[in-house]
C-alpha atoms as a PDB file:
ATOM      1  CA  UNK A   1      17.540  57.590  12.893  1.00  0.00           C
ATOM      2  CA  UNK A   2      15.236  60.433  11.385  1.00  0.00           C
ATOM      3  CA  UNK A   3      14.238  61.996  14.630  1.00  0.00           C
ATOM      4  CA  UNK A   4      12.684  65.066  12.798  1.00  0.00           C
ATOM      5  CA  UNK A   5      13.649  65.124   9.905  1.00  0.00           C
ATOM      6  CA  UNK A   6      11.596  63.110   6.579  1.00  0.00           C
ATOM      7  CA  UNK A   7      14.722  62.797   4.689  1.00  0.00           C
ATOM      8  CA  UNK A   8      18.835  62.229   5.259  1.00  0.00           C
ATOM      9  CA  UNK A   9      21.585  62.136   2.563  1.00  0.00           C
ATOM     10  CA  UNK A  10      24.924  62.314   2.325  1.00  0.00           C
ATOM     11  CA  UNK A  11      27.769  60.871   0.141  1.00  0.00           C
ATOM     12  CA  UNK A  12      30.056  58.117   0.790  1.00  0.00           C
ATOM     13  CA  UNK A  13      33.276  56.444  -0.986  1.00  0.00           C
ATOM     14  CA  UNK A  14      33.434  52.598  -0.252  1.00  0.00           C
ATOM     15  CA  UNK A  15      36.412  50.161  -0.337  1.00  0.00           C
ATOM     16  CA  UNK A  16      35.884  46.562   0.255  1.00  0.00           C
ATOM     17  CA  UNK A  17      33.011  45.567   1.526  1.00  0.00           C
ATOM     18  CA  UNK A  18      29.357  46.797   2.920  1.00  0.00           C
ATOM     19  CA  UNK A  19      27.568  44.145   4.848  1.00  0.00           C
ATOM     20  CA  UNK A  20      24.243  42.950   3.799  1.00  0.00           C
ATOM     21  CA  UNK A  21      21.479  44.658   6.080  1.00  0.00           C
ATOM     22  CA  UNK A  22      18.021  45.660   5.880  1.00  0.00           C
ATOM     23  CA  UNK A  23      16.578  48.988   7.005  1.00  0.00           C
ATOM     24  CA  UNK A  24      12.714  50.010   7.534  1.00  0.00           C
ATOM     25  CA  UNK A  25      12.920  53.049   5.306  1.00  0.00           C
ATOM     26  CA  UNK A  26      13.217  54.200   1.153  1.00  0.00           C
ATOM     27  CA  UNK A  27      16.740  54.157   0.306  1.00  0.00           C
ATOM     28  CA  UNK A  28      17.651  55.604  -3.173  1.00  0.00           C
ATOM     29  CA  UNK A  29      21.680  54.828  -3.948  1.00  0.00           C
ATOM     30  CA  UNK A  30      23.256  56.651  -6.707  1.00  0.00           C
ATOM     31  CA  UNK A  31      26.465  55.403  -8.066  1.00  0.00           C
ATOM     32  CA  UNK A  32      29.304  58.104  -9.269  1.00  0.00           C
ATOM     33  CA  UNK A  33      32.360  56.583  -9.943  1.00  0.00           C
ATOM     34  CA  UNK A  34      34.373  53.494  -9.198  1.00  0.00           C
ATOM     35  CA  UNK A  35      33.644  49.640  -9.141  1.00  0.00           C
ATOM     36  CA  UNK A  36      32.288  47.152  -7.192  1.00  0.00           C
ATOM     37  CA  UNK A  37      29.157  44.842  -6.598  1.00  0.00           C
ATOM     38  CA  UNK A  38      25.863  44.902  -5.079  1.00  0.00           C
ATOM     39  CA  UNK A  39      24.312  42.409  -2.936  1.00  0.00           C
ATOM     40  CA  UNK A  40      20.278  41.407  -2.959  1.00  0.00           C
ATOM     41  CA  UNK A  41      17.726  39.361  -3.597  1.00  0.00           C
ATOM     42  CA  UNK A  42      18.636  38.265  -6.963  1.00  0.00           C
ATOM     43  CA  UNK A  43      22.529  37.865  -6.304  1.00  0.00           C
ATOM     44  CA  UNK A  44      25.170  39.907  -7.242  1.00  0.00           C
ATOM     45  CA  UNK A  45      24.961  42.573  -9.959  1.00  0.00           C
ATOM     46  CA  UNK A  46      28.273  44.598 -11.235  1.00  0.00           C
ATOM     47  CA  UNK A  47      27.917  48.536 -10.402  1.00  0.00           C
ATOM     48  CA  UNK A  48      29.338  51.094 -12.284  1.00  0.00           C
ATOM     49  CA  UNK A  49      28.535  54.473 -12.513  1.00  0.00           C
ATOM     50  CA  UNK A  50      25.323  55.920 -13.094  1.00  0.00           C
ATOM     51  CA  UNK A  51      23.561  52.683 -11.494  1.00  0.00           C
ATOM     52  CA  UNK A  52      20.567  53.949  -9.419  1.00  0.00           C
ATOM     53  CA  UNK A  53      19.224  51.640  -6.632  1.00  0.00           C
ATOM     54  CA  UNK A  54      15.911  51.753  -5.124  1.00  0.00           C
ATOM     55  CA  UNK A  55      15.283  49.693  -2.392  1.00  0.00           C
ATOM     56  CA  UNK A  56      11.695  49.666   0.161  1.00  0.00           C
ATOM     57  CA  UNK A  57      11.498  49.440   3.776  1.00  0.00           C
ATOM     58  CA  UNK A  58      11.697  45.278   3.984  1.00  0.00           C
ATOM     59  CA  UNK A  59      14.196  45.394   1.241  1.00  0.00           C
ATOM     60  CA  UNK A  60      17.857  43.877   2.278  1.00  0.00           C
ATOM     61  CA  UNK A  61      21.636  44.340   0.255  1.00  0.00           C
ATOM     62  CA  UNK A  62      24.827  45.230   1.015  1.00  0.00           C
ATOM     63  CA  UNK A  63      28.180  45.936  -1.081  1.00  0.00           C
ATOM     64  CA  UNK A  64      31.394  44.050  -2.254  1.00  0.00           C
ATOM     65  CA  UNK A  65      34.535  44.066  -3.658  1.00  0.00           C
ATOM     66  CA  UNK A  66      34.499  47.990  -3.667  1.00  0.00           C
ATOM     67  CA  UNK A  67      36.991  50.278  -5.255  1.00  0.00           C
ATOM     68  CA  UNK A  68      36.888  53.600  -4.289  1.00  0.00           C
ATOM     69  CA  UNK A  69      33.146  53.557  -5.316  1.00  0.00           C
ATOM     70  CA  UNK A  70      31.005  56.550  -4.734  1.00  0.00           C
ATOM     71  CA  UNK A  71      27.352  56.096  -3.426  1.00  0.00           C
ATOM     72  CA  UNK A  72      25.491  59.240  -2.978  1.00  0.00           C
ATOM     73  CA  UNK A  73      22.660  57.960  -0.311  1.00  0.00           C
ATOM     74  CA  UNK A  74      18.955  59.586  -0.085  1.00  0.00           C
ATOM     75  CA  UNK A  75      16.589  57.634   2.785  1.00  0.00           C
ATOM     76  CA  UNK A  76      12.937  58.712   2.965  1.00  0.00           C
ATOM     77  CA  UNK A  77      11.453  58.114   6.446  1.00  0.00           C
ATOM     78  CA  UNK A  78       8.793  55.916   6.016  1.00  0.00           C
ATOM     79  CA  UNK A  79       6.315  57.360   8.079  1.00  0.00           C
ATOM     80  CA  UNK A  80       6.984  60.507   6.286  1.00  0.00           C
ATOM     81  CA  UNK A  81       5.743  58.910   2.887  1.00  0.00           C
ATOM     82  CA  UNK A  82       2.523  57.885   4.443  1.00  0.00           C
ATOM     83  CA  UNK A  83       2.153  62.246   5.374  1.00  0.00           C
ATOM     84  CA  UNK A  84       3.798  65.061   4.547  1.00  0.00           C
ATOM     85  CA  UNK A  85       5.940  63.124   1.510  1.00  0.00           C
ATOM     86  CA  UNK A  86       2.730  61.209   0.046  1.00  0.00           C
ATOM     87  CA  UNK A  87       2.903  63.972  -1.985  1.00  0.00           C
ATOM     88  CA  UNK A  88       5.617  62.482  -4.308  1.00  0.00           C
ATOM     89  CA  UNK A  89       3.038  59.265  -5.158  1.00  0.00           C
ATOM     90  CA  UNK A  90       0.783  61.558  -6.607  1.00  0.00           C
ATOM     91  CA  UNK A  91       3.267  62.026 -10.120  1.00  0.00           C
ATOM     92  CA  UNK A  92       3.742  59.151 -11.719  1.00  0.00           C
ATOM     93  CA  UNK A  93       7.430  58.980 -12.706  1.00  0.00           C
ATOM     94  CA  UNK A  94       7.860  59.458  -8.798  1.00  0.00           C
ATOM     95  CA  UNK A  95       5.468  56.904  -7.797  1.00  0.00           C
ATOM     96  CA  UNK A  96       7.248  54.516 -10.843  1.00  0.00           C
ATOM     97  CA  UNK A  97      10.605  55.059  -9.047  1.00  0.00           C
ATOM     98  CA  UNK A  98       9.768  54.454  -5.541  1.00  0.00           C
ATOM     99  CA  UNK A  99       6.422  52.369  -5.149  1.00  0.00           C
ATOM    100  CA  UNK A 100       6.114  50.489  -8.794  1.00  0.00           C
ATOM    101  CA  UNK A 101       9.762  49.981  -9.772  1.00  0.00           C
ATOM    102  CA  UNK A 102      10.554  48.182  -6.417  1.00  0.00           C
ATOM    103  CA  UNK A 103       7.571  46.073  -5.780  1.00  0.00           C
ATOM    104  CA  UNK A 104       6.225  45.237  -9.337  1.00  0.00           C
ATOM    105  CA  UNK A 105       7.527  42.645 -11.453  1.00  0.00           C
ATOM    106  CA  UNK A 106       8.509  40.250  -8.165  1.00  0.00           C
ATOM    107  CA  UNK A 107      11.315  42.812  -7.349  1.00  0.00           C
ATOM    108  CA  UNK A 108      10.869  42.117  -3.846  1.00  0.00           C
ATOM    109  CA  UNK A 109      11.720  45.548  -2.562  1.00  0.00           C
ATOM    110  CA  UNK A 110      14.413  46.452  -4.665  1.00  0.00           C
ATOM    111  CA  UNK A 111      14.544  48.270  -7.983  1.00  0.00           C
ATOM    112  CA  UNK A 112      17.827  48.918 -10.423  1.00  0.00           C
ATOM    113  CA  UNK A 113      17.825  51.636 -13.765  1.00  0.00           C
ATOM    114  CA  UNK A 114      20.929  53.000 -14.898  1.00  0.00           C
ATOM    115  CA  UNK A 115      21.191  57.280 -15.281  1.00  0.00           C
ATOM    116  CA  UNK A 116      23.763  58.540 -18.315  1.00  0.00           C
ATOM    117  CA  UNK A 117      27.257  59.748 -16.803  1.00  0.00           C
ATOM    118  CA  UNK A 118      26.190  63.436 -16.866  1.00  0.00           C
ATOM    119  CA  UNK A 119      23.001  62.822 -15.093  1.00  0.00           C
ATOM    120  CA  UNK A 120      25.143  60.759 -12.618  1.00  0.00           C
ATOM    121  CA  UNK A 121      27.464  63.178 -11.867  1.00  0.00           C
ATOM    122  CA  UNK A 122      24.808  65.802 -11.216  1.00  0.00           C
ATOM    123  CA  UNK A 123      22.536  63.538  -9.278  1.00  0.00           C
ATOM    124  CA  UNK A 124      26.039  63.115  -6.696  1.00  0.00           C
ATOM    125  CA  UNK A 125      26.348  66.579  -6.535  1.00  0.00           C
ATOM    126  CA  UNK A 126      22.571  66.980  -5.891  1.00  0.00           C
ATOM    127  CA  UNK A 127      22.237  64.720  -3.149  1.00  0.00           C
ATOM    128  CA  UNK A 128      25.050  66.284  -1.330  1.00  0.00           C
ATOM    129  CA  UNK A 129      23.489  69.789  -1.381  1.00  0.00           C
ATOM    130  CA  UNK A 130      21.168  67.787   0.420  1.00  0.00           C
ATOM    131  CA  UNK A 131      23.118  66.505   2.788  1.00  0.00           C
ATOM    132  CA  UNK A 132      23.866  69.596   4.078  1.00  0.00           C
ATOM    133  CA  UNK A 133      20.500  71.086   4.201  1.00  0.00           C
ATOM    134  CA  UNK A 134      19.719  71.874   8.111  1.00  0.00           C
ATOM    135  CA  UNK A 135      16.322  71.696   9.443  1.00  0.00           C
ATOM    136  CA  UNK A 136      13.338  69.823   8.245  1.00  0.00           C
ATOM    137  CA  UNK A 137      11.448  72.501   6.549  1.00  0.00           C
ATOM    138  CA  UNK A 138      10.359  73.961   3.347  1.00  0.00           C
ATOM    139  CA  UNK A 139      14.116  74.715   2.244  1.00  0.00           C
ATOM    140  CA  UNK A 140      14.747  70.649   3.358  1.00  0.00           C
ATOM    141  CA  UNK A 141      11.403  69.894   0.803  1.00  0.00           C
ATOM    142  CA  UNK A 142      12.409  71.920  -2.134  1.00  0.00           C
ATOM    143  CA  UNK A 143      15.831  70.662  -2.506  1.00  0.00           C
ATOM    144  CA  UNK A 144      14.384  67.323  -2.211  1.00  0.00           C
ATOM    145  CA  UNK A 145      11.747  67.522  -5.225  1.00  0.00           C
ATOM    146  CA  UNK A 146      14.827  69.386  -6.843  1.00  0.00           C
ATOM    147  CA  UNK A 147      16.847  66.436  -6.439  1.00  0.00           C
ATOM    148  CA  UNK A 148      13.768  63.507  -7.201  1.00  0.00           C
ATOM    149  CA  UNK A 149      13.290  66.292 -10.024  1.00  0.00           C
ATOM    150  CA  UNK A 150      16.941  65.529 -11.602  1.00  0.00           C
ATOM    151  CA  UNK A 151      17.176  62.085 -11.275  1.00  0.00           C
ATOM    152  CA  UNK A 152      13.707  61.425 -12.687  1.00  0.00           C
ATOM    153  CA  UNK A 153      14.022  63.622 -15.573  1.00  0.00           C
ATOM    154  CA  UNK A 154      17.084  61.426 -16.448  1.00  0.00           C
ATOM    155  CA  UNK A 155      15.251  58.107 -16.456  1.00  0.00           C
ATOM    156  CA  UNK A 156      14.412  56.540 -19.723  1.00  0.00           C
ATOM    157  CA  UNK A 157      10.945  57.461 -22.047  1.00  0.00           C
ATOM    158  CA  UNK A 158       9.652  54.771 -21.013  1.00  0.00           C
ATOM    159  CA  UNK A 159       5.814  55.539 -19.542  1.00  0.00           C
ATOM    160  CA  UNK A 160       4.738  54.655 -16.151  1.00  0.00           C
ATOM    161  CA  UNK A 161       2.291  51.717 -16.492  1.00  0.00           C
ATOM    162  CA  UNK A 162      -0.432  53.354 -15.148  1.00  0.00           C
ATOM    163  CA  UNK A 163      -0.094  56.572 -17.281  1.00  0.00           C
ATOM    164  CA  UNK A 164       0.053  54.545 -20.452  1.00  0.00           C
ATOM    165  CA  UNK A 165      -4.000  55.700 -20.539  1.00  0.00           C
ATOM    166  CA  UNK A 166      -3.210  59.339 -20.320  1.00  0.00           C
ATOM    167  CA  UNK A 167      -4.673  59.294 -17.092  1.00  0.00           C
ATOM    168  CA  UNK A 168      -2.285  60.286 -14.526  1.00  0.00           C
ATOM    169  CA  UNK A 169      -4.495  61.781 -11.677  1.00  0.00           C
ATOM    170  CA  UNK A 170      -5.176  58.745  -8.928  1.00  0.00           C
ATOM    171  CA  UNK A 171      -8.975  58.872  -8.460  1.00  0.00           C
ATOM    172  CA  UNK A 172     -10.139  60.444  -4.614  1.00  0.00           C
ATOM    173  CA  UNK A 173     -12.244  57.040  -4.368  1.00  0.00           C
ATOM    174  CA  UNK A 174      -8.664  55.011  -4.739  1.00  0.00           C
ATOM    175  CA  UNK A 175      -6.491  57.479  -2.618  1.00  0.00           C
ATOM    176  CA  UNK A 176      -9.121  56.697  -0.022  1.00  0.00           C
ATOM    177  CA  UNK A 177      -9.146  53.386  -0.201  1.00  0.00           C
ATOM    178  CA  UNK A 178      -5.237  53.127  -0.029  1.00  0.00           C
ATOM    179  CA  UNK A 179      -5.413  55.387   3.081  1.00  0.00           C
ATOM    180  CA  UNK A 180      -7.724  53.539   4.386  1.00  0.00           C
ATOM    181  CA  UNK A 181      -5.630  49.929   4.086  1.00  0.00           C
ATOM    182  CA  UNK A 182      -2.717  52.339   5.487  1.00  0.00           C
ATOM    183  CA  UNK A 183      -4.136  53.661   8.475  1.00  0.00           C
ATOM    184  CA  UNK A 184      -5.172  49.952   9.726  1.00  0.00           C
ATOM    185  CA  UNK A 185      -2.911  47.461   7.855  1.00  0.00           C
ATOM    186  CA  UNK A 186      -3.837  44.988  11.214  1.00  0.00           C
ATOM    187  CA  UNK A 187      -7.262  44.882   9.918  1.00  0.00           C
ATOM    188  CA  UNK A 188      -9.313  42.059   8.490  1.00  0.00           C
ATOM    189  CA  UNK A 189     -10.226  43.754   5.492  1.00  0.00           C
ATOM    190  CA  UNK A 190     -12.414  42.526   2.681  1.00  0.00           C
ATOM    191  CA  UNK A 191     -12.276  44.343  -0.550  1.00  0.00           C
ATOM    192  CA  UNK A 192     -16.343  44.525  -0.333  1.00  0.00           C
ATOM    193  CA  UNK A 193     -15.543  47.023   2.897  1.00  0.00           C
ATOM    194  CA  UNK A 194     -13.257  48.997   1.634  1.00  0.00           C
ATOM    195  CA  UNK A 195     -15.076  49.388  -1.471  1.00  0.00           C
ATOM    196  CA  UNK A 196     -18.279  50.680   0.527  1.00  0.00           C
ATOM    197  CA  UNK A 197     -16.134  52.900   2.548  1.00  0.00           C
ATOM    198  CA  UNK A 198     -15.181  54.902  -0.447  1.00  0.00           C
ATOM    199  CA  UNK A 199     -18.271  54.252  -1.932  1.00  0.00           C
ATOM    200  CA  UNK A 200     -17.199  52.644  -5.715  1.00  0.00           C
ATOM    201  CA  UNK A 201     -17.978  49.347  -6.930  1.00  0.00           C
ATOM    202  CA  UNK A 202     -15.768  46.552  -5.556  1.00  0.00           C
ATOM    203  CA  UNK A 203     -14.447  45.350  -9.016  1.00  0.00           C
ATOM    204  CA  UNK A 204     -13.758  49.011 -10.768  1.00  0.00           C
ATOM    205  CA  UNK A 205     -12.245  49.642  -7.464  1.00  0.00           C
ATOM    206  CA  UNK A 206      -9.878  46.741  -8.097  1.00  0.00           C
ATOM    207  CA  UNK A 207      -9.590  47.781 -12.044  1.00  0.00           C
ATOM    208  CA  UNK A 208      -8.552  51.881 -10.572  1.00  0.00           C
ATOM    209  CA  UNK A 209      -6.140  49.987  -8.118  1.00  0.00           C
ATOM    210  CA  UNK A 210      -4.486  47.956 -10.412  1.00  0.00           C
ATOM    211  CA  UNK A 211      -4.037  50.928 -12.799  1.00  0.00           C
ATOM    212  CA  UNK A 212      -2.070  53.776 -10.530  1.00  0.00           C
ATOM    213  CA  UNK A 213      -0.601  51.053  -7.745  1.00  0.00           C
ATOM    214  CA  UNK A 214       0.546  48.044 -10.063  1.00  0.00           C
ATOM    215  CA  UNK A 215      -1.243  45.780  -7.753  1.00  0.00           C
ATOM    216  CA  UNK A 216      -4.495  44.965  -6.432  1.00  0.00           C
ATOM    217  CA  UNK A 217      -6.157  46.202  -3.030  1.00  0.00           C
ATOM    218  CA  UNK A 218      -5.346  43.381  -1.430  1.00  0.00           C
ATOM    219  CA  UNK A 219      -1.837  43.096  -2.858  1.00  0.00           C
ATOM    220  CA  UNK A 220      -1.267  46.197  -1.492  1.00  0.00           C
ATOM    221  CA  UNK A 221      -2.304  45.504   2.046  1.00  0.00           C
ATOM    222  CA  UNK A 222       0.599  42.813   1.851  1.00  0.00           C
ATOM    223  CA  UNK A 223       3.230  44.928   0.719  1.00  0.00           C
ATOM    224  CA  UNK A 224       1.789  47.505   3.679  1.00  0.00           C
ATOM    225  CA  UNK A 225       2.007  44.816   6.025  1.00  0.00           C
ATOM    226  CA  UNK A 226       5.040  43.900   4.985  1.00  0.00           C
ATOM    227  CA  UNK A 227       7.261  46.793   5.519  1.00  0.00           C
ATOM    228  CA  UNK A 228       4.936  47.901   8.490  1.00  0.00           C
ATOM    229  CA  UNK A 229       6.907  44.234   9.915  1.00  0.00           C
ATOM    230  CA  UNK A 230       9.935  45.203   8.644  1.00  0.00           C
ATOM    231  CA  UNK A 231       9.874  48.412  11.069  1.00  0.00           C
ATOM    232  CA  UNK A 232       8.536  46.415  14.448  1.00  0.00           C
ATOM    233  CA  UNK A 233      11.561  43.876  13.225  1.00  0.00           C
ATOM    234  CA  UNK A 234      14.389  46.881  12.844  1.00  0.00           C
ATOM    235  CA  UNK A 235      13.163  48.656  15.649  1.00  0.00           C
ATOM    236  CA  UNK A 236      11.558  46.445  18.630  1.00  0.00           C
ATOM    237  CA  UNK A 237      12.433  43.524  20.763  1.00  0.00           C
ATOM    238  CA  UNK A 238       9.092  41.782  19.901  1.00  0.00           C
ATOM    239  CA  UNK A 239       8.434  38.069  19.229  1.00  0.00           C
ATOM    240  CA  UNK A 240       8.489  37.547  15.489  1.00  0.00           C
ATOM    241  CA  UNK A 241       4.881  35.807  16.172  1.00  0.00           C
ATOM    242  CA  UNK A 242       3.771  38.993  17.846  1.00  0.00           C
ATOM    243  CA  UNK A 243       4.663  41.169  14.878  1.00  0.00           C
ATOM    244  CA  UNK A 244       2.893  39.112  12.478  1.00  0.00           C
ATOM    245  CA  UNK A 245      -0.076  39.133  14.519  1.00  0.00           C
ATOM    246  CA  UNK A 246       0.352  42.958  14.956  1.00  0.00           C
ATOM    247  CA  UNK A 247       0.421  43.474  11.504  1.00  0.00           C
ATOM    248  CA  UNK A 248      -2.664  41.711  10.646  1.00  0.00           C
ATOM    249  CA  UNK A 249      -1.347  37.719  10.170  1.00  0.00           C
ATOM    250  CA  UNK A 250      -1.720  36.152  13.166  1.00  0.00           C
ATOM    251  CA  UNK A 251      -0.463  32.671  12.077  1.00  0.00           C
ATOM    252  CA  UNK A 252       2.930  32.758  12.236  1.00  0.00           C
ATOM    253  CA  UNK A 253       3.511  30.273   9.575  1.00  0.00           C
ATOM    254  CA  UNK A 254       1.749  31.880   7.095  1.00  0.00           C
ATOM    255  CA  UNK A 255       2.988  35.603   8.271  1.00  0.00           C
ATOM    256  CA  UNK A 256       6.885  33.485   7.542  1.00  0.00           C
ATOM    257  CA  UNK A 257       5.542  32.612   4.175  1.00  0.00           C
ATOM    258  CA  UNK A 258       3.943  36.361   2.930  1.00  0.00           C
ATOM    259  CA  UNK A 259       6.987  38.173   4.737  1.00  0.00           C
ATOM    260  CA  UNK A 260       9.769  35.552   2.639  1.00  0.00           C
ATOM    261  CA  UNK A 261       7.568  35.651  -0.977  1.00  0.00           C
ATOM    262  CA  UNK A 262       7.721  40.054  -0.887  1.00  0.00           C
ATOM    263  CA  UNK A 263      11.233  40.207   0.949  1.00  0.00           C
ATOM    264  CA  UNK A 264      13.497  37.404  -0.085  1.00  0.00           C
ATOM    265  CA  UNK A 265      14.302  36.159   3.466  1.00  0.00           C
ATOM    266  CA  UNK A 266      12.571  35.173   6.711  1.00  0.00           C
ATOM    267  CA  UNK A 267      11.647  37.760   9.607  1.00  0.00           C
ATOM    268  CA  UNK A 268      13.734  36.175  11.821  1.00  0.00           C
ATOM    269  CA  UNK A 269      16.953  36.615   8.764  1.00  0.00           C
ATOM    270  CA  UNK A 270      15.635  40.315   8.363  1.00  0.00           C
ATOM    271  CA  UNK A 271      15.965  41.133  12.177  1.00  0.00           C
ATOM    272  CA  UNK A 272      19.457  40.105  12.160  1.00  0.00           C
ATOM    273  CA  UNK A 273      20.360  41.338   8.981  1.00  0.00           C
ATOM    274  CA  UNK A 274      18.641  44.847  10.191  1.00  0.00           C
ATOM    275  CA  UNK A 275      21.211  44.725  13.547  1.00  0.00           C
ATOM    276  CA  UNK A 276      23.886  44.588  10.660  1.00  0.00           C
ATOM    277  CA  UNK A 277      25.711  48.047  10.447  1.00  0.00           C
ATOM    278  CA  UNK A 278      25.507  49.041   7.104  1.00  0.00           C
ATOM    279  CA  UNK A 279      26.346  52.151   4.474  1.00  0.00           C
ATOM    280  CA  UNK A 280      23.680  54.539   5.315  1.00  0.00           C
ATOM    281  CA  UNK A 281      23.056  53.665   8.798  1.00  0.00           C
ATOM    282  CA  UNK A 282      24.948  56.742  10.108  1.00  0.00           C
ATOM    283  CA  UNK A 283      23.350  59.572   7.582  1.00  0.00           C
ATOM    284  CA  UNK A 284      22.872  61.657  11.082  1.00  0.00           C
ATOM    285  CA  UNK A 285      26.117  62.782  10.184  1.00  0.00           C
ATOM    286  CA  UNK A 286      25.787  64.326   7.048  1.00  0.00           C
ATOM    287  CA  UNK A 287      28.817  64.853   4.829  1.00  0.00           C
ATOM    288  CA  UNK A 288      30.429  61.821   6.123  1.00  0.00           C
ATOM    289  CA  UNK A 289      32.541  60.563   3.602  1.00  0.00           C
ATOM    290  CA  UNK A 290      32.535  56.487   4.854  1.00  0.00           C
ATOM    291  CA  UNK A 291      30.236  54.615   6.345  1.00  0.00           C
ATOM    292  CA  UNK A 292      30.776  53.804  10.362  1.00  0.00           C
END
């Protein structure tokens, strides 16, 4: 869907209904104007405009009972976020909106705030300027940080969690350690190995995690895992069992278990649910107006 490009937006106006789907990328969904309900995890929650929706790769929803409702769609390639957009984790708001906001808090994937009007209406018009940005280069990556920048900016005064200290600057010893978890999610690791890898005490390690990811080391190598299935799932014919292996839980049981308790729904439910056309699924064509 990206081919080479890190990022795709456009804006679309819905009536009726969006089917419930999953997708193995970052989806942020700003609502303009018009009614209508969206589908997830934790049911069915009104929309109205200004509603902001961030959902992870291993996230699922869809849309009902739609009236002429505007959704202005962002998607952040997933890969891309693990290099040449792992910038954005490093400020806080940014890494609030779309690592901590979604995951924390047993949000499964999928995170909810709600912009004023104004903010809404520019954050629209924002996301379609990116729509129609050609190319996947520098001009592509300011108008995105211009457009994180707005929306951002409009969120509420409330503090990250982990800048609540003043201390907003993720340690090299924990970026390390993440990248390290990231580059081999497959991997047996211990947090005594990863710790002597980047070379810092195994609990401070866990105390540094806890304060710029939300989660703990090894928490984090689930949610990797997790979405790192939720790609093999959207995008290969493999045996469920054979992804959970590839991703590092080779009992297929327990791989069933982790992948329901951060997602919501089974692998097997997330593969067809990820075959599901859904809003956003044809952002190649930017400046479509309605979902195909």
């Amino acid at each position: 869907m990206f081919a080479d490009r890190p990022v795709l937006a456009g804006v679309w106006n819905l009536d009726g209904d969006a089917e419930v789907h999953g997708h193995d990328f970052v989806e942020i969904a700003l609502i303009g104007h018009g009614s209508g309900k969206h589908l997830n995890v934790r049911g069915e929650q009104p929309l109205s405009r200004g509603d902001l929706l961030v959902l992870r790769p291993g996230a699922w929803h869809g849309f009902a009972d739609c009236r002429d409702l505007e959704v202005a769609n962002c998607c952040l390639s997933a890969q891309a976020l693990d290099g040449q957009l792992s910038l954005l984790y490093a400020d806080p708001v940014l890494r609030r909106l779309l690592w901590s906001g979604p995951v924390l808090g047993g949000h499964q994937g999928s995170y909810a705030v709600r912009l004023p009007a104004d903010a809404a209406t520019a954050g629209v018009a924002a996301i379609r300027r990116l729509g129609a940005v050609r190319g996947a280069g520098l001009t592509l990556l300011g108008h995105l940080l211009a457009t994180l920048g707005l929306l951002v900016d409009a969120l509420d005064d409330q503090a990250p969690a982990e800048s609540q200290s003043g201390d907003t600057t993720i340690p090299d010893a924990v970026r390390e350690a993440a990248g390290l978890l990231a580059a081999a999610p497959e991997r047996h690791w211990r947090i005594d190995e990863v710790a002597a890898v980047a070379a810092i005490d195994p609990d401070y390690l866990g105390r540094l995690f806890r304060r710029h990811y939300g989660v703990s080391p090894m928490a984090y190598l689930a949610r990797l895992r997790v979405e790192r299935a939720a790609g093999l799932l959207t995008n290969t014919d493999e045996p469920v069992a054979r992804i959970g292996a590839l991703v590092g839980w080779a009992d297929p049981t327990y791989f069933a278990r982790r992948f329901r308790h951060l997602t919501g729904v089974t692998p097997t439910i997330y593969r067809q649910q990820s075959k599901t056309p859904g809003i956003g699924t044809d952002l190649t064509q930017l400046g479509s107006s309605r979902p195909t």
